[in-house]
N, C-alpha and C. Protein backbone atom coordinates (compact mmCIF):
# COMPACT_ATOMS: atom_id res chain seq x y z
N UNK A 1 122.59 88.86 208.44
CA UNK A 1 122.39 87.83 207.48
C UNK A 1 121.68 88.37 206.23
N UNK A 2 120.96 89.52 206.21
CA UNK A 2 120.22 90.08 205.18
C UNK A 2 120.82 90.71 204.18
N UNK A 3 121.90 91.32 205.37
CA UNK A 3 123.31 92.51 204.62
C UNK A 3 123.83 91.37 203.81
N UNK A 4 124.24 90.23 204.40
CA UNK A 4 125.10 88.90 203.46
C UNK A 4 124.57 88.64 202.14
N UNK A 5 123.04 88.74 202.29
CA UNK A 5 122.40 88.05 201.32
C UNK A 5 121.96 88.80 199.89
N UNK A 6 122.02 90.39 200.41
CA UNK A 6 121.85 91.29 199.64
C UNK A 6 123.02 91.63 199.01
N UNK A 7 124.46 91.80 199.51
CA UNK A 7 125.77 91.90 199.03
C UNK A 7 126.03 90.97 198.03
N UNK A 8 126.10 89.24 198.33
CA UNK A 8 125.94 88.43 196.74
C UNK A 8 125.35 88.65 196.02
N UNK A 9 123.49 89.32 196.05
CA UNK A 9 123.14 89.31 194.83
C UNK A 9 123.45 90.36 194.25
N UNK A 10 124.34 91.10 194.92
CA UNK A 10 124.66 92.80 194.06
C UNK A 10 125.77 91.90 193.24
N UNK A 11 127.11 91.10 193.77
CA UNK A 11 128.07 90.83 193.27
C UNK A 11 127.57 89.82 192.08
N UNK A 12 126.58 89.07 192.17
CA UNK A 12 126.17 88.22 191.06
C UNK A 12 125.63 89.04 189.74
N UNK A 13 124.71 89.97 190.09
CA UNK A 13 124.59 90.98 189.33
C UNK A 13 125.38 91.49 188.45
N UNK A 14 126.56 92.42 189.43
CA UNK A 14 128.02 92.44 188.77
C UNK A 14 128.71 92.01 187.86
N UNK A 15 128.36 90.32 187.68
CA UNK A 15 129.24 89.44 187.04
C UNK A 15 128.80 88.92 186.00
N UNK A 16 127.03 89.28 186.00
CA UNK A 16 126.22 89.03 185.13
C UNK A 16 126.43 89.98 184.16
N UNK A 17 126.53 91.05 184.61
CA UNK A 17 126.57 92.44 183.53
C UNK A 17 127.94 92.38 182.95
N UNK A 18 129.11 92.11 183.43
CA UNK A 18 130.34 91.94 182.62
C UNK A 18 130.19 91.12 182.06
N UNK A 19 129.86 89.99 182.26
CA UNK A 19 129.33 88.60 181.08
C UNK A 19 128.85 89.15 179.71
N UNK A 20 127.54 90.10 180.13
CA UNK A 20 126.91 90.45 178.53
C UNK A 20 128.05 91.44 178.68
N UNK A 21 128.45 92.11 178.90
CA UNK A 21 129.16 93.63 178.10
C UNK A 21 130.55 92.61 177.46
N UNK A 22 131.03 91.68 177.79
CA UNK A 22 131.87 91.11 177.45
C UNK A 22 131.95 90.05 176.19
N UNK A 23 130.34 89.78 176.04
CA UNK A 23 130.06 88.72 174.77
C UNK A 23 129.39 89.53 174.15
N UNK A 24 128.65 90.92 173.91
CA UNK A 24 128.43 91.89 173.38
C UNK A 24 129.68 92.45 172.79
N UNK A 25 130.67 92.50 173.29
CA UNK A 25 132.25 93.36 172.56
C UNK A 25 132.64 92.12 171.63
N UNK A 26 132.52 91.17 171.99
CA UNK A 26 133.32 89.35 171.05
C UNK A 26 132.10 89.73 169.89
N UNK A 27 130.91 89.88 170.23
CA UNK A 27 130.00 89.89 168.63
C UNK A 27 130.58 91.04 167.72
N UNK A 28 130.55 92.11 168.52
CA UNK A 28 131.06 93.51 167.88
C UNK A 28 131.95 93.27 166.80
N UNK A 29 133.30 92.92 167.61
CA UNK A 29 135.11 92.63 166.67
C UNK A 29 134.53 91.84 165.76
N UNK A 30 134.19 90.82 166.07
CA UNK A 30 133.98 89.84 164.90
C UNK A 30 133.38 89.66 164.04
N UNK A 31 132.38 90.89 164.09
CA UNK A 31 131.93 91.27 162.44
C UNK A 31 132.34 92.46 161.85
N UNK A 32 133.56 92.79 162.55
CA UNK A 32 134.84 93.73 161.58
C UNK A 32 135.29 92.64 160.46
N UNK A 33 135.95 93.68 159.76
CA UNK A 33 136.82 92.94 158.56
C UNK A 33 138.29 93.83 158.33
N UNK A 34 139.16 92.87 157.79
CA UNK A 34 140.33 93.49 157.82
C UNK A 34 140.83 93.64 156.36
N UNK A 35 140.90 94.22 155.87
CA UNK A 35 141.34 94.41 154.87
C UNK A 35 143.42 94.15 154.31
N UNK A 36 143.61 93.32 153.57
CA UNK A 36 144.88 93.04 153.70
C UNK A 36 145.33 93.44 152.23
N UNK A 37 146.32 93.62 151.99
CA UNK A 37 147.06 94.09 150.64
C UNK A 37 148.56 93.25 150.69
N UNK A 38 148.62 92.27 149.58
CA UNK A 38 149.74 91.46 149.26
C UNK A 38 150.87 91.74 147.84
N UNK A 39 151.71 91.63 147.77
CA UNK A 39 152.37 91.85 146.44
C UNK A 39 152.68 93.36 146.28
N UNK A 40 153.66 93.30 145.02
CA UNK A 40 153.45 95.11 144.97
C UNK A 40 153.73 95.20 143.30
N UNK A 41 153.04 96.00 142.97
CA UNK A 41 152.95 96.30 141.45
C UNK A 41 153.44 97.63 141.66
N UNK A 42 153.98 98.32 140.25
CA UNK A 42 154.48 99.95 140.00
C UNK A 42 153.19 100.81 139.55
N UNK A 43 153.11 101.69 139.64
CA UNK A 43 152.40 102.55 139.67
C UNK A 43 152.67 103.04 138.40
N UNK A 44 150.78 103.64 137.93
CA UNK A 44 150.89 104.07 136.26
C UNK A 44 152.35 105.26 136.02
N UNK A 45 152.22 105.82 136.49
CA UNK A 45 153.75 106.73 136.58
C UNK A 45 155.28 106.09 136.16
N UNK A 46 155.03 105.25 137.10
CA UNK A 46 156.66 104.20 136.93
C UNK A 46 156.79 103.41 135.61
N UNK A 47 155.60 102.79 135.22
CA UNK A 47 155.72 102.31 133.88
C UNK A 47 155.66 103.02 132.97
N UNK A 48 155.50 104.27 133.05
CA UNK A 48 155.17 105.28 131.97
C UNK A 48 156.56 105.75 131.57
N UNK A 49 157.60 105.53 133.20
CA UNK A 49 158.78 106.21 132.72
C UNK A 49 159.66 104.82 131.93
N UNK A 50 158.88 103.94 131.53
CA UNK A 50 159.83 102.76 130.73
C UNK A 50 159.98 103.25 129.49
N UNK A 51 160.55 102.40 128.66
CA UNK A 51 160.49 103.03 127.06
C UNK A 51 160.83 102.11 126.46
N UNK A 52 159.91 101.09 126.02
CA UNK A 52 159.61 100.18 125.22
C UNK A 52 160.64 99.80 124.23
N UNK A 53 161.80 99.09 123.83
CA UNK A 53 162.92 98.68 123.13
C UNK A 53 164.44 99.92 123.38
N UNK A 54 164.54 100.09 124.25
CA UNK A 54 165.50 100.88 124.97
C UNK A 54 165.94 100.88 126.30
N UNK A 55 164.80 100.15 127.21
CA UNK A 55 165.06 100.04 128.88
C UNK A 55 165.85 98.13 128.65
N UNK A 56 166.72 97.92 129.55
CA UNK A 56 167.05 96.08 129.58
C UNK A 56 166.41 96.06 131.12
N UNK A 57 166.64 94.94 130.67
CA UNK A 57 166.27 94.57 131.98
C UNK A 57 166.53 94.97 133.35
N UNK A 58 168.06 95.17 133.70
CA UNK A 58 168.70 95.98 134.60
C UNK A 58 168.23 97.09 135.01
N UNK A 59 167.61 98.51 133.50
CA UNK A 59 167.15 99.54 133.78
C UNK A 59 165.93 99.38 134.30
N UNK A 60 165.02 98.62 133.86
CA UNK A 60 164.17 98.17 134.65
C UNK A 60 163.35 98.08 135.93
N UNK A 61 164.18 96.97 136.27
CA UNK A 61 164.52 96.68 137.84
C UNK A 61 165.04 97.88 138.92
N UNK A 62 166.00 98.23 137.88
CA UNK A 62 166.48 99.90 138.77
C UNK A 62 165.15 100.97 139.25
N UNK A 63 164.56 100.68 138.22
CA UNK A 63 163.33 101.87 137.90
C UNK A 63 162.27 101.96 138.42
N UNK A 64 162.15 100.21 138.85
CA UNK A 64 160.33 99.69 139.22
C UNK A 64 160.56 98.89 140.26
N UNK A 65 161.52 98.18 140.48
CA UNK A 65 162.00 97.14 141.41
C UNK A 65 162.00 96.37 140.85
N UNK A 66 162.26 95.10 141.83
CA UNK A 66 162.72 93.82 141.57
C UNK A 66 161.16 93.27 141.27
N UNK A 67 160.91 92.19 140.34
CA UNK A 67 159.25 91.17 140.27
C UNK A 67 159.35 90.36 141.44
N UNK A 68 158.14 90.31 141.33
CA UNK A 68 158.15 88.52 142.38
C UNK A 68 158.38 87.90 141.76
N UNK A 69 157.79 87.48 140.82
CA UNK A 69 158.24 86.24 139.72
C UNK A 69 159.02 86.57 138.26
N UNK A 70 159.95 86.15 138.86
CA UNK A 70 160.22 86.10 136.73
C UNK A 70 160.12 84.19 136.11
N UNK A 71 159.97 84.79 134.51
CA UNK A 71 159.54 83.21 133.90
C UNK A 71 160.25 82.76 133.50
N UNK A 72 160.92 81.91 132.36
CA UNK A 72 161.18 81.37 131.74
C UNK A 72 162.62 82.23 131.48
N UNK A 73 163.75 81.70 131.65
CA UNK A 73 165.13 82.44 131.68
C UNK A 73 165.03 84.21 131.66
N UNK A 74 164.15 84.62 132.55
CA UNK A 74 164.26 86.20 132.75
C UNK A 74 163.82 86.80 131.78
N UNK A 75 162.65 85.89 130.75
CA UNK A 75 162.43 86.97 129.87
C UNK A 75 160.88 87.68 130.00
N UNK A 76 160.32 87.62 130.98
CA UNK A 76 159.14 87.79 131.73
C UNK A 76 159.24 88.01 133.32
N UNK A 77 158.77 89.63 133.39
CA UNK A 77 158.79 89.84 135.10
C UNK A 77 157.37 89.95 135.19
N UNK A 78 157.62 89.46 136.44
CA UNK A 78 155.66 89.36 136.92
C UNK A 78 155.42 90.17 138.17
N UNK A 79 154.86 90.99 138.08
CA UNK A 79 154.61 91.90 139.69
C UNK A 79 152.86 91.36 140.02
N UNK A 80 153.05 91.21 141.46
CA UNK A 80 151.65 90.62 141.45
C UNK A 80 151.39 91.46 142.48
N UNK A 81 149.80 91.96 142.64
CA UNK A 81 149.41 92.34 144.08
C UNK A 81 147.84 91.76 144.28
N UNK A 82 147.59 91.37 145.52
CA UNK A 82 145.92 90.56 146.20
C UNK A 82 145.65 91.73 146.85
N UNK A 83 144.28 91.61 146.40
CA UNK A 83 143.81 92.48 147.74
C UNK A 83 142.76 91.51 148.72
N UNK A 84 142.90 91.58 149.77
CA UNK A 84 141.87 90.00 150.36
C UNK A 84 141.32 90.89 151.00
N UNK A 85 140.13 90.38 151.78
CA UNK A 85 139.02 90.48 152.53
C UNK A 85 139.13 89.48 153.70
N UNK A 86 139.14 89.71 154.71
CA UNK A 86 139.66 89.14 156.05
C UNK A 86 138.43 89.35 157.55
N UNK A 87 136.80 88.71 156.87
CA UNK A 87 136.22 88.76 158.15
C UNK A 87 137.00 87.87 158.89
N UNK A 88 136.44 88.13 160.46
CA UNK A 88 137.30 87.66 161.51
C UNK A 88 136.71 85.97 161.87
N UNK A 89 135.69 85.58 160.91
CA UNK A 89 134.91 84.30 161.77
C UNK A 89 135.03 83.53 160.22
N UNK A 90 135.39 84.48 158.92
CA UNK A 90 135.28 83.51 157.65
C UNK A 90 136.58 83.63 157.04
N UNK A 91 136.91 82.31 156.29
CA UNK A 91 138.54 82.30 155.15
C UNK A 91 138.42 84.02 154.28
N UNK A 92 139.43 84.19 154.28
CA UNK A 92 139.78 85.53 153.27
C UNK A 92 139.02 84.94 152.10
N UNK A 93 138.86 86.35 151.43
CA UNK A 93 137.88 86.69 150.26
C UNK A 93 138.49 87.25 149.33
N UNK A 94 139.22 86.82 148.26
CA UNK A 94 139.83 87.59 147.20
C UNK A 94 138.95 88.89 146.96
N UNK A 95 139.03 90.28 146.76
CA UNK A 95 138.55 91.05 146.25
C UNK A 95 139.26 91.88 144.91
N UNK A 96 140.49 91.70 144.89
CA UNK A 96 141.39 92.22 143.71
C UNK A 96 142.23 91.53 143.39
N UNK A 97 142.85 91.41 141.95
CA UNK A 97 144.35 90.68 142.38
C UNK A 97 144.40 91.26 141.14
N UNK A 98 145.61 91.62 140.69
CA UNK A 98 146.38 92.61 139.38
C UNK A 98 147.57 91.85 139.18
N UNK A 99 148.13 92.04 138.17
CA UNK A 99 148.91 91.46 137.47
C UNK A 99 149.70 92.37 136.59
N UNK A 100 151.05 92.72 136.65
CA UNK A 100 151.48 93.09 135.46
C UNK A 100 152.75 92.93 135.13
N UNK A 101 153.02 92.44 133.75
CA UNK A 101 153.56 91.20 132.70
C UNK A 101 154.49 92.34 132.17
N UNK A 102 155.88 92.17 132.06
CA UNK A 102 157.08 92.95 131.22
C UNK A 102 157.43 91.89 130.27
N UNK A 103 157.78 92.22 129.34
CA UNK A 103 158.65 91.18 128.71
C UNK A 103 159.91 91.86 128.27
N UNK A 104 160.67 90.70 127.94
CA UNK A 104 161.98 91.29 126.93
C UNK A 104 161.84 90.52 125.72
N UNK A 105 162.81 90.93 124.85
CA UNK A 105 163.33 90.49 123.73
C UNK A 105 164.22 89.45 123.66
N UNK A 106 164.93 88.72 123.34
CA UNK A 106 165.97 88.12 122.92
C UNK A 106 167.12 88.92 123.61
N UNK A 107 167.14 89.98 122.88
CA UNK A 107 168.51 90.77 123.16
C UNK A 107 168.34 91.62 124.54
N UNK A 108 167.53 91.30 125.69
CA UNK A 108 167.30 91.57 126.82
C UNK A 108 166.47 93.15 126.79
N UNK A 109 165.75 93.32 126.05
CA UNK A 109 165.33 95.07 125.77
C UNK A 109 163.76 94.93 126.11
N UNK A 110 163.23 95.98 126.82
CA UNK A 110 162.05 95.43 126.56
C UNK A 110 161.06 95.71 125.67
N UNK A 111 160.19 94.55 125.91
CA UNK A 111 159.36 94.75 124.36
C UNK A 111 158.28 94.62 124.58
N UNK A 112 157.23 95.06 125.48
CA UNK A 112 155.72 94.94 125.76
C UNK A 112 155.83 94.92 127.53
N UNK A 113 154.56 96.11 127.92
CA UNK A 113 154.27 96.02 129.20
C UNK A 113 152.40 95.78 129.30
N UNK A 114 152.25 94.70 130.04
CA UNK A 114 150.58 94.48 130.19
C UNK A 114 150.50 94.44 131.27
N UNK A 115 149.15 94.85 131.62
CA UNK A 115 148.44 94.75 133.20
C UNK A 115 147.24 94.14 132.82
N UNK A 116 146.94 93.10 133.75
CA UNK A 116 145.49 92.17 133.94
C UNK A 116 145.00 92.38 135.37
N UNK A 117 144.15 91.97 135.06
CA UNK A 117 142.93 91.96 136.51
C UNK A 117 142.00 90.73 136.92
N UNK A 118 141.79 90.26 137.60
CA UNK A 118 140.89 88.66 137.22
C UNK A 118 139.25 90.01 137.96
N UNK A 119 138.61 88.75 137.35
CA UNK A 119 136.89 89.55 137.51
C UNK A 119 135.82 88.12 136.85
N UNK A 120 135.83 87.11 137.89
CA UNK A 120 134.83 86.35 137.73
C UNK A 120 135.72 85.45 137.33
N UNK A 121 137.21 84.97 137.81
CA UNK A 121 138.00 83.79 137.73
C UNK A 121 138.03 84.05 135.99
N UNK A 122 138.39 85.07 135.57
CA UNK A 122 138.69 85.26 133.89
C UNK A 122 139.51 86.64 134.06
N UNK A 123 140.61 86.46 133.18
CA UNK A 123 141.48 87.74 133.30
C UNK A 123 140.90 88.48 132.26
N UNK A 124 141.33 89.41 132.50
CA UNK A 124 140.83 90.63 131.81
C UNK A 124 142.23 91.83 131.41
N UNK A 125 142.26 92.09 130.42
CA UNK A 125 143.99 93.14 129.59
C UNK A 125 143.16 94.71 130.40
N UNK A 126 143.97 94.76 131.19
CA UNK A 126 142.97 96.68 131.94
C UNK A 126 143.83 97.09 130.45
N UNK A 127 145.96 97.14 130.12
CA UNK A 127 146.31 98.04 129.96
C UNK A 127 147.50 97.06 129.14
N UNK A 128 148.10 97.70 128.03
CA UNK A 128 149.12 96.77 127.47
C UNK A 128 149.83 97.85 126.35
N UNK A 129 150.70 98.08 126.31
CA UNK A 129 151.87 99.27 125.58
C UNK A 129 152.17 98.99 124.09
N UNK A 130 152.67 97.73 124.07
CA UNK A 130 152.83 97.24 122.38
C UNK A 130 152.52 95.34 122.91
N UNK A 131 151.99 94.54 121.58
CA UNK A 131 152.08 93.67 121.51
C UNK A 131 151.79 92.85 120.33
N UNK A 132 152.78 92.45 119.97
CA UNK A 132 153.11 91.99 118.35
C UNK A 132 152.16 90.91 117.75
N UNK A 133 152.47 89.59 118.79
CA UNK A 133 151.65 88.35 118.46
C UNK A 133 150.52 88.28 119.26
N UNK A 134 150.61 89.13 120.41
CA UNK A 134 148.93 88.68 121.13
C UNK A 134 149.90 88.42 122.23
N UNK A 135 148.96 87.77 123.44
CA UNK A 135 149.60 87.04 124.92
C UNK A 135 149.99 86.18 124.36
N UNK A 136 151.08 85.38 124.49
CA UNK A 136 151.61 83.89 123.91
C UNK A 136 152.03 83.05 125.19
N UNK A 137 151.18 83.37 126.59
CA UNK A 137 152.19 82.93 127.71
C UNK A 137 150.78 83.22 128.96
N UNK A 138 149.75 83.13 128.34
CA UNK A 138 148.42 82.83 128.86
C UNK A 138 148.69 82.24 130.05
N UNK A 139 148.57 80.96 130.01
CA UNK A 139 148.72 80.21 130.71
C UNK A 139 149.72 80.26 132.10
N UNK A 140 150.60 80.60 132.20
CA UNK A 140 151.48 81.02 133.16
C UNK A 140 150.71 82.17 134.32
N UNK A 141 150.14 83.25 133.22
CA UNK A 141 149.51 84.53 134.09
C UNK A 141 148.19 83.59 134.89
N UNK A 142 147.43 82.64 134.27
CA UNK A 142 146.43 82.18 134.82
C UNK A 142 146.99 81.07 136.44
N UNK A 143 148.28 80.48 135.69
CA UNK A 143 148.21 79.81 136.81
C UNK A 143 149.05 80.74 138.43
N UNK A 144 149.63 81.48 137.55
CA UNK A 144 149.90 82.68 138.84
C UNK A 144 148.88 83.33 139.72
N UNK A 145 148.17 83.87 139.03
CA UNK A 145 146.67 84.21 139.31
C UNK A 145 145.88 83.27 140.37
N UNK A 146 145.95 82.07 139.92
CA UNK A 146 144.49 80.97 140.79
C UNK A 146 145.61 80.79 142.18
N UNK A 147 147.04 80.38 141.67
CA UNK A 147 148.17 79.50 142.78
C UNK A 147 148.13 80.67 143.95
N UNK A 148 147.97 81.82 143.81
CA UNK A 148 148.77 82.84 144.93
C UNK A 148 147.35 82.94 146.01
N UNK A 149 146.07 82.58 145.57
CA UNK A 149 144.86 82.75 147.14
C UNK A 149 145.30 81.12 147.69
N UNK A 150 145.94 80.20 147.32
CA UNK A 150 146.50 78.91 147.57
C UNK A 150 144.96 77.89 147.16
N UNK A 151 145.10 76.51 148.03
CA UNK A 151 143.96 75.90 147.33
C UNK A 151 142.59 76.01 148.11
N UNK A 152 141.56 75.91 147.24
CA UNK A 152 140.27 76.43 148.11
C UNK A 152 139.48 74.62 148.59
N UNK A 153 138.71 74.87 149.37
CA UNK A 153 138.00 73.31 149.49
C UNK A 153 136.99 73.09 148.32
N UNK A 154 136.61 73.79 147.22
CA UNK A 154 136.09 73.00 145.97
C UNK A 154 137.37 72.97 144.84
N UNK A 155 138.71 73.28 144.93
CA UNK A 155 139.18 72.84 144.04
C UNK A 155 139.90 71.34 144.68
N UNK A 156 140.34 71.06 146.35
CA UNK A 156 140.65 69.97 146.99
C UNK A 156 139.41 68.95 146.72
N UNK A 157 137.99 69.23 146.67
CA UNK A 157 137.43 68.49 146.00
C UNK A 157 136.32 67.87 147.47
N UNK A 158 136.32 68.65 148.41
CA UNK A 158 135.96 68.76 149.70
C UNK A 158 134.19 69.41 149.77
């Protein structure tokens, strides 16, 4: 009866110690973070091989790929990329998001390449090739920008 009594408390023991080694490993993972990468933009190289009122659109696309977004009858490609932040116990964390804006002409040629960056919910020009009148199409890059982390609970109003 002693052998009985001494054998459970070894096995309780046992079960005690996998308990902590087991909610010790759940604290561990879950203050990892995952790092995620969305969208795909071209690389300073690839835009370098454009050539500003000589590439159409077609050459383009051939050259850099296809945009995620284009605007207003194809005369604006939009390449977007997020970079999020993914602890395992909190909502993703924007940490990057880039932007970069082709345009064409009228006669489908292109005519200005820009790259933006947001940094404190305000975009920012990192990089831009030619541009005649300024951004004239603001607004579009901004709402691309806020729409793609989707809606947060202070803009739902929560």
């Amino acid at each position: 009866m002693i052998q009985k009594a001494h054998s459970s408390g070894i096995k309780k023991l046992s079960y005690i110690r996998v308990i902590v080694v087991l909610v010790f490993a759940c604290f561990a993972f879950s203050c990892t973070t995952n790092i995620r990468n969305h969208g795909y933009i071209p690389s300073k190289s690839e835009l370098d091989s454009l050539i500003i009122g000589k590439d159409n659109k077609q050459s383009v696309s051939k050259k850099i790929g296809l945009p995620a977004t284009a605007g207003w009858e194809g005369s604006y490609f939009y390449y977007v990329r997020s970079t999020l932040n993914s602890p395992n116990l909190i909502s993703d964390q924007l940490i990057e998001r880039t932007v970069v804006l082709i345009s064409f002409d009228e006669r489908s040629l292109l005519k200005n390449i820009e790259t933006f960056s947001v940094d404190n919910a305000t975009i920012v020009r990192l990089d831009y090739r030619v541009t005649e009148t300024g951004l004239d199409n603001k607004n579009i890059i901004q709402q691309i920008i806020r729409s793609i982390s989707g809606p947060s609970a202070s803009s739902l109003g929560l």
